[in-house]
C-alpha atoms as a PDB file:
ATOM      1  CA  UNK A   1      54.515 152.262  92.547  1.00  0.00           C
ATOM      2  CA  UNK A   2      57.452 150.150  92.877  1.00  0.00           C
ATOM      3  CA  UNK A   3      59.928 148.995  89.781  1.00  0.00           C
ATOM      4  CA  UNK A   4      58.618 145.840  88.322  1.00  0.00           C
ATOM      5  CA  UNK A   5      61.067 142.940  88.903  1.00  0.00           C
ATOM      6  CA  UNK A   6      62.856 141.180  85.834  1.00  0.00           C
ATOM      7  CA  UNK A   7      62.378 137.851  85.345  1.00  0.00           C
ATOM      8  CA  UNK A   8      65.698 136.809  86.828  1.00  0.00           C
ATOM      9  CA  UNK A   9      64.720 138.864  89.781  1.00  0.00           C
ATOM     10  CA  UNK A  10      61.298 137.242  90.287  1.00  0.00           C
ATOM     11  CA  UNK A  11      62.795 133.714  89.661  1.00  0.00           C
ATOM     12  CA  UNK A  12      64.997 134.658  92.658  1.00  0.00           C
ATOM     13  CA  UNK A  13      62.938 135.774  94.629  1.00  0.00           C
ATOM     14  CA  UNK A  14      60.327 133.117  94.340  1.00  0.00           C
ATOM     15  CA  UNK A  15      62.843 130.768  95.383  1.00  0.00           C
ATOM     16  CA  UNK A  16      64.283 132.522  98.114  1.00  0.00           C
ATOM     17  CA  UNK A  17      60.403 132.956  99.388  1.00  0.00           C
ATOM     18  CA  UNK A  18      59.688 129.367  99.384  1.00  0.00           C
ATOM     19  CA  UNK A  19      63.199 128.334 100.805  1.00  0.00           C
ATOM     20  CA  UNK A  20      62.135 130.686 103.777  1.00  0.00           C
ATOM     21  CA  UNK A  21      58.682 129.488 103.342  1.00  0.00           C
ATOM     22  CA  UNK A  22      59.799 125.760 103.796  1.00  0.00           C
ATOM     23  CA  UNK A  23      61.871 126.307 106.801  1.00  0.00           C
ATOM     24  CA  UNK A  24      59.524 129.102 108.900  1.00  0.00           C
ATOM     25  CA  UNK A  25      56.339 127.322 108.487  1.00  0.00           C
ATOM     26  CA  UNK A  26      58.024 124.024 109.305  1.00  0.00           C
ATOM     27  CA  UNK A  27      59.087 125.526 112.424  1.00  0.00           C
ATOM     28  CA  UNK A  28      56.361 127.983 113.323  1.00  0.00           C
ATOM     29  CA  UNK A  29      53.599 126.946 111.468  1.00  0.00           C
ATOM     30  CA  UNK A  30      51.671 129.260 109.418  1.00  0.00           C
ATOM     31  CA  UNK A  31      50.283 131.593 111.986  1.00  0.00           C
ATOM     32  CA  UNK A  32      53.544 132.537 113.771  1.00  0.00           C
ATOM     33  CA  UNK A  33      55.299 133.387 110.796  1.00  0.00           C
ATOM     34  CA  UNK A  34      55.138 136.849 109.562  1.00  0.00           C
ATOM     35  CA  UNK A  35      55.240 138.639 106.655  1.00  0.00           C
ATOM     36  CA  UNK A  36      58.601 140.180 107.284  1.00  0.00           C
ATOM     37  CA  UNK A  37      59.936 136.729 108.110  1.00  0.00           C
ATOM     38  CA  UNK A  38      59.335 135.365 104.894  1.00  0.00           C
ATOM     39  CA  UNK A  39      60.051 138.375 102.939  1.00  0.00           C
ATOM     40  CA  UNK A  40      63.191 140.186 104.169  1.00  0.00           C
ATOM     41  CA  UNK A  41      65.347 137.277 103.138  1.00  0.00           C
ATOM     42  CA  UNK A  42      64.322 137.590 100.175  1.00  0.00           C
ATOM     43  CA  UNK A  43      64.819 141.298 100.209  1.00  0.00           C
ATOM     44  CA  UNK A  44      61.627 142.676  99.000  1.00  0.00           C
ATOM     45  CA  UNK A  45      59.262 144.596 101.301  1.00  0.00           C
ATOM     46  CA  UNK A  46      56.074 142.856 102.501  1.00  0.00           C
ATOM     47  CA  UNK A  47      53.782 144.276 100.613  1.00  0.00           C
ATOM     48  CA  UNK A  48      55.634 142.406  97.612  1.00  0.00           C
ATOM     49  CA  UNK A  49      54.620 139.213  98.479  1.00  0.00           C
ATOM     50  CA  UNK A  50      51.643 139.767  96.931  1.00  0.00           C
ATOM     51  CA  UNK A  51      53.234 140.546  93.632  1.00  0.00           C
ATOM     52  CA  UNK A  52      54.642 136.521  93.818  1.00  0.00           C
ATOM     53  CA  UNK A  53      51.846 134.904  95.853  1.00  0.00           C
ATOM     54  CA  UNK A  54      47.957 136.165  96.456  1.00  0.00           C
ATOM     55  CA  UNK A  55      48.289 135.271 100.257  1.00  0.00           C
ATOM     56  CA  UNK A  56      50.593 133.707 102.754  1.00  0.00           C
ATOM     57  CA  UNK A  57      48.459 130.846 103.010  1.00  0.00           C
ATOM     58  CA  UNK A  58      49.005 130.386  99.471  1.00  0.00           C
ATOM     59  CA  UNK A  59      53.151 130.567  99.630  1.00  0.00           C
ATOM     60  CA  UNK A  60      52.174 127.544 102.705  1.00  0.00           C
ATOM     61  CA  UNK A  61      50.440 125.827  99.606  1.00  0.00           C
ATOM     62  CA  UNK A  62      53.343 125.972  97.133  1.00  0.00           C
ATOM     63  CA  UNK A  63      55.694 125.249  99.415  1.00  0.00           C
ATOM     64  CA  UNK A  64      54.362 121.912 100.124  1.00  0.00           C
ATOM     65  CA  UNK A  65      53.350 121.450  97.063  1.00  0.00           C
ATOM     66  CA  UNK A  66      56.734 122.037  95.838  1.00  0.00           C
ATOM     67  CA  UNK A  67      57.644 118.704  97.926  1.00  0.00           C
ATOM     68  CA  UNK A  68      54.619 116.529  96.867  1.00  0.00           C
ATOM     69  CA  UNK A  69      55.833 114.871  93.982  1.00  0.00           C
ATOM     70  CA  UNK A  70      58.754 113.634  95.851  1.00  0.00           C
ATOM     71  CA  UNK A  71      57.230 112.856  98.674  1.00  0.00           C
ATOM     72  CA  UNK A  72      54.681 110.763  96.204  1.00  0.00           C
ATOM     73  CA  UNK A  73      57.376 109.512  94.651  1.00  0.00           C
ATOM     74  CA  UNK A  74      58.941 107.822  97.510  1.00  0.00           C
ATOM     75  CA  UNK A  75      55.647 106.461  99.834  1.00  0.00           C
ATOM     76  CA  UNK A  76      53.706 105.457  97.203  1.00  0.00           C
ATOM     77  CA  UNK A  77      55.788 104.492  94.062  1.00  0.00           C
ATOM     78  CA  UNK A  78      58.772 103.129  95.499  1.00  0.00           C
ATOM     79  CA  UNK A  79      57.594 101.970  98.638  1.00  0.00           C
ATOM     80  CA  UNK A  80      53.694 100.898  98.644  1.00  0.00           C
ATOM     81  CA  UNK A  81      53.782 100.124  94.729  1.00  0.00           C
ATOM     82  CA  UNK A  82      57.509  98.396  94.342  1.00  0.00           C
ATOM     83  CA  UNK A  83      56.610  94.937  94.056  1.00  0.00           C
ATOM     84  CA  UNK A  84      56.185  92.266  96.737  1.00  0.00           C
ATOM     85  CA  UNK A  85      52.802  90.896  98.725  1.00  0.00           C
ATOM     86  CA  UNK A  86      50.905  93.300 100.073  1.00  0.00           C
ATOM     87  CA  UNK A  87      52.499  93.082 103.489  1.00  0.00           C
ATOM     88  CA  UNK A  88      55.795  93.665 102.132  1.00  0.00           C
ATOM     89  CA  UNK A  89      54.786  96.277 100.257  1.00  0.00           C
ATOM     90  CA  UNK A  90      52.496  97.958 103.465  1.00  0.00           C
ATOM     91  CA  UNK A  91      55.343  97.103 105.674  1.00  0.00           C
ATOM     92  CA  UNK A  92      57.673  99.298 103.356  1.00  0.00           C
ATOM     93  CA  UNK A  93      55.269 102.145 102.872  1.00  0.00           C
ATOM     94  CA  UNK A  94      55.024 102.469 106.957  1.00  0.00           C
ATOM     95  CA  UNK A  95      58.798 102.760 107.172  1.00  0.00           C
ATOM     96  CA  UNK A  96      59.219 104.993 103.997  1.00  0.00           C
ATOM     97  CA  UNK A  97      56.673 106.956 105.821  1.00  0.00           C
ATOM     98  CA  UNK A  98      58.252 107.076 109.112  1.00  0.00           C
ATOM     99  CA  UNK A  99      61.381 107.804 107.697  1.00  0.00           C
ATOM    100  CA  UNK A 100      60.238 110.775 105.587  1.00  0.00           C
ATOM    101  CA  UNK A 101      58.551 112.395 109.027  1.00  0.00           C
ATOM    102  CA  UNK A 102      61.876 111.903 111.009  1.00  0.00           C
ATOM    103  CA  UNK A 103      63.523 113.977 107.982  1.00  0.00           C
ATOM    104  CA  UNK A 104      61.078 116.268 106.311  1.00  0.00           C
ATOM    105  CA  UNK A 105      60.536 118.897 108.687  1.00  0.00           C
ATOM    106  CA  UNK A 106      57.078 120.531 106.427  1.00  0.00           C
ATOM    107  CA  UNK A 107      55.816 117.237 105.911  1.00  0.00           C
ATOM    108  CA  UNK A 108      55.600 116.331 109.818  1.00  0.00           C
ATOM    109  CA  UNK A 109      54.584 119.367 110.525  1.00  0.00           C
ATOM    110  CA  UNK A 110      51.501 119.119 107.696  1.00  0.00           C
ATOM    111  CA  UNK A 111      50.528 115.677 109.646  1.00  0.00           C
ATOM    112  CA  UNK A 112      51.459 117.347 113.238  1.00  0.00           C
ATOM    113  CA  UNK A 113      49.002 120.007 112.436  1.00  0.00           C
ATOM    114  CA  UNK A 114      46.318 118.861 109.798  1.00  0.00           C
ATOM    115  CA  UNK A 115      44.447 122.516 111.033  1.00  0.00           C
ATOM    116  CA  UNK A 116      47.151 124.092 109.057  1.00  0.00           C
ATOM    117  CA  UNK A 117      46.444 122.128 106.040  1.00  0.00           C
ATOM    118  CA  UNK A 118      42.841 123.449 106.773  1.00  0.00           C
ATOM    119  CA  UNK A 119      43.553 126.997 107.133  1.00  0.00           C
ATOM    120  CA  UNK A 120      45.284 127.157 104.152  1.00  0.00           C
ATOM    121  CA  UNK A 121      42.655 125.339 101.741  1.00  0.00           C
ATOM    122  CA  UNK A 122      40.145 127.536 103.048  1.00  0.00           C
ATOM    123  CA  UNK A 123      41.815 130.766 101.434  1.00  0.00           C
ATOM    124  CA  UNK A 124      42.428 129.083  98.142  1.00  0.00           C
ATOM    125  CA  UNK A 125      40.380 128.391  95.422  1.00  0.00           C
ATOM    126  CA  UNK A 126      38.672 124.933  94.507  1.00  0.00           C
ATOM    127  CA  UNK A 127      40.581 125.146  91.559  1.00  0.00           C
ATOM    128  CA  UNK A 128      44.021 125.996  92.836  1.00  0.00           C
ATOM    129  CA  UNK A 129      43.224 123.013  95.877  1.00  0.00           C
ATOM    130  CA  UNK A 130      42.637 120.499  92.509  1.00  0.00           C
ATOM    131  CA  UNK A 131      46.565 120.992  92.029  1.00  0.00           C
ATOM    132  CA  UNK A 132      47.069 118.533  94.631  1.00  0.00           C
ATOM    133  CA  UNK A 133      44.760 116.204  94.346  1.00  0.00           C
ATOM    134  CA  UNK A 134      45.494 113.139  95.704  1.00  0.00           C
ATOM    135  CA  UNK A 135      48.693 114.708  97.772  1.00  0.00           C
ATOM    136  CA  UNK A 136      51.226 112.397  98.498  1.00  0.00           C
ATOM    137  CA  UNK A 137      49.073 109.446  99.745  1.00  0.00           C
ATOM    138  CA  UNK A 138      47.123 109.397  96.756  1.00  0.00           C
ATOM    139  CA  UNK A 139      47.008 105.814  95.732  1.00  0.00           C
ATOM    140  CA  UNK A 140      47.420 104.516  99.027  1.00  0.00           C
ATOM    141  CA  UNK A 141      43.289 104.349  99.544  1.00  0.00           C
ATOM    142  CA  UNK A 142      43.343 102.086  96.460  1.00  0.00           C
ATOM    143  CA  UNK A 143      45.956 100.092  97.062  1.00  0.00           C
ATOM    144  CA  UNK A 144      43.795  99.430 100.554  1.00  0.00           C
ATOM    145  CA  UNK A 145      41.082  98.472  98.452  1.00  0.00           C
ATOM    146  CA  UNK A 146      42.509  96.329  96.404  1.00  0.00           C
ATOM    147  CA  UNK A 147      44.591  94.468  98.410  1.00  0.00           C
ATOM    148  CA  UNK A 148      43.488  94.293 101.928  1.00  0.00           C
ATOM    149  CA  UNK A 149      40.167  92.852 103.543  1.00  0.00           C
ATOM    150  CA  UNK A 150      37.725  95.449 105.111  1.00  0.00           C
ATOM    151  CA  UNK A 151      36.143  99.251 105.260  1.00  0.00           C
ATOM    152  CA  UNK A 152      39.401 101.095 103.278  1.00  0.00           C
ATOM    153  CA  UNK A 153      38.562 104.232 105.506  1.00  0.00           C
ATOM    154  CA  UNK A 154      38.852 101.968 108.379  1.00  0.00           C
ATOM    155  CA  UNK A 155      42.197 100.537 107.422  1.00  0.00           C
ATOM    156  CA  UNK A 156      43.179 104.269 106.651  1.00  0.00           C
ATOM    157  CA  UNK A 157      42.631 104.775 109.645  1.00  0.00           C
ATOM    158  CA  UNK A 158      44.733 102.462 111.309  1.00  0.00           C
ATOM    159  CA  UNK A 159      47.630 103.355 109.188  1.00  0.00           C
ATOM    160  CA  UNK A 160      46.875 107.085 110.443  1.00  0.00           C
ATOM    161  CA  UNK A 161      47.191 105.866 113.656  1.00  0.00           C
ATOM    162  CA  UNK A 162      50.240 103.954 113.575  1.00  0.00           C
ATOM    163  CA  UNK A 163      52.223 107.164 111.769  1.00  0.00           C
ATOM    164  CA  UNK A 164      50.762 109.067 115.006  1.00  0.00           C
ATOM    165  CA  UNK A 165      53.762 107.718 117.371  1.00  0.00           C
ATOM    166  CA  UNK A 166      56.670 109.448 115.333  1.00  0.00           C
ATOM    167  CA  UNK A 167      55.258 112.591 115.609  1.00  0.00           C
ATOM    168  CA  UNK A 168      55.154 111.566 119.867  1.00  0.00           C
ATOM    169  CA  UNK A 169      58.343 109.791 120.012  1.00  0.00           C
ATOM    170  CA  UNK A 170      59.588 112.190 122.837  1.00  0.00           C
ATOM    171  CA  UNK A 171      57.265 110.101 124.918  1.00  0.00           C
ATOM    172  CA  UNK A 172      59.437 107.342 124.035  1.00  0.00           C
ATOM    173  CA  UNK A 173      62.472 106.708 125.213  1.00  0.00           C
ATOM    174  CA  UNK A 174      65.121 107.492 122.371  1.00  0.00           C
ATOM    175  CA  UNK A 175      66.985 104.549 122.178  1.00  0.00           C
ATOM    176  CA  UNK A 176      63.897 102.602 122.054  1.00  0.00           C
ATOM    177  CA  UNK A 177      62.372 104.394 119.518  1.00  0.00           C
ATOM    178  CA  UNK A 178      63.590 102.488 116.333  1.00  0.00           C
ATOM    179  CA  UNK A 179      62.720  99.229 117.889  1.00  0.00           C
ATOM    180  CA  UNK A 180      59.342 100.500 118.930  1.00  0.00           C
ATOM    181  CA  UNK A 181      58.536 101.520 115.518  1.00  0.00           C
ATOM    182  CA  UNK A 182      59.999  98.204 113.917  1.00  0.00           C
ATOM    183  CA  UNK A 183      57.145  96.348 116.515  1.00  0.00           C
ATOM    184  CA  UNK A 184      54.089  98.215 115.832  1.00  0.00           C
ATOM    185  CA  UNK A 185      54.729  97.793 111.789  1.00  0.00           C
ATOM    186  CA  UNK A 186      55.262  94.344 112.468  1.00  0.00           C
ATOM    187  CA  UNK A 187      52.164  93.781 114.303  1.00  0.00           C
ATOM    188  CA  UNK A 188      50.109  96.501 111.907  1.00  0.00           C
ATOM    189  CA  UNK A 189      51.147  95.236 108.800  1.00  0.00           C
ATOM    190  CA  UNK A 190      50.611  91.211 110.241  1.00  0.00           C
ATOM    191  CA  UNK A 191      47.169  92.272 111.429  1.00  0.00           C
ATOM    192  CA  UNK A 192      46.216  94.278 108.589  1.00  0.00           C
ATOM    193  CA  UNK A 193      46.797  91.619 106.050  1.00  0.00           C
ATOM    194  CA  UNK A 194      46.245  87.926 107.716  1.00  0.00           C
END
């Protein structure tokens, strides 16, 4: 039976698990990483995951949960909730959006590959899945509601759509990109609330 880990060593160790965590699954997704991936950085053999997370798919889990509150912080409280009409404040939530896929590797990869997402919940309990409830869009359905005309899950939709073309942009060409982007969240945000 292997020496049980101090709490210095286990705070360690969880960190350096979802560091790797963060980076591997953002890269390979969840079902090309292994086990010795994710746990010889941290130094530990791979049965000693388990003595820091019940499953892989539940290191996937923390590790964007780990990010959620920021992420929530910056799409829906600072961008979609800072004040202004609603197309201001729609118009900033698309960008803020955008933005965070073009720098948060996880986080495109979670909307790249919502199967992931799936995988995941499907190993962890109801209970554990209640932790992030909401996610980082939650408020945006009722700020759709509140302020905008029409079916919410509709309009969700749309918005879904339009945050579709960064995770394609390699289809566009790269200096027209921003300009692109700038166009359809024009247009979107116009159409969405006339």
């Amino acid at each position: 039976m292997p020496a049980a880990f101090t709490e210095e060593e286990r705070e360690r160790i969880t960190e350096r698990l979802l560091d790797t965590a963060t980076r591997l699954f953002a890269t390979q997704g969840l079902r090309k990483t292994s086990l010795e991936e994710l746990t010889a950085p941290a130094g530990i053999a791979k049965t000693s995951l388990y003595a820091f997370f019940p499953s892989k798919e539940d290191l996937y889990f923390e590790a964007a949960l780990r990010q959620n509150e920021q992420v929530r912080r910056r799409l829906i409280d600072e961008a979609l909730l800072g004040g202004g009409d609603p197309r201001d404040a729609l118009r900033r939530f698309l960008r803020a959006t955008v933005a965070e896929l073009d720098a948060n590797p996880l986080y495109r990869r979670l909307m790249a590959h919502p199967e992931e997402m799936a995988a995941v919940a499907a190993r962890l309990t109801p209970e554990r899945m209640a932790v992030a409830a909401g996610g980082p869009m939650g408020g945006l359905l009722d700020f759709l509601r509140d302020h905008l005309d029409g079916d919410p899950e509709v309009l969700l939709g749309v918005l879904r759509a339009v945050l579709l073309t960064p995770l394609h942009a390699d289809h566009l060409d790269k200096e027209l990109y921003p300009a692109v982007m700038d166009r359809l969240i024009d247009a979107v945000t116009e159409g969405l609330t006339s």
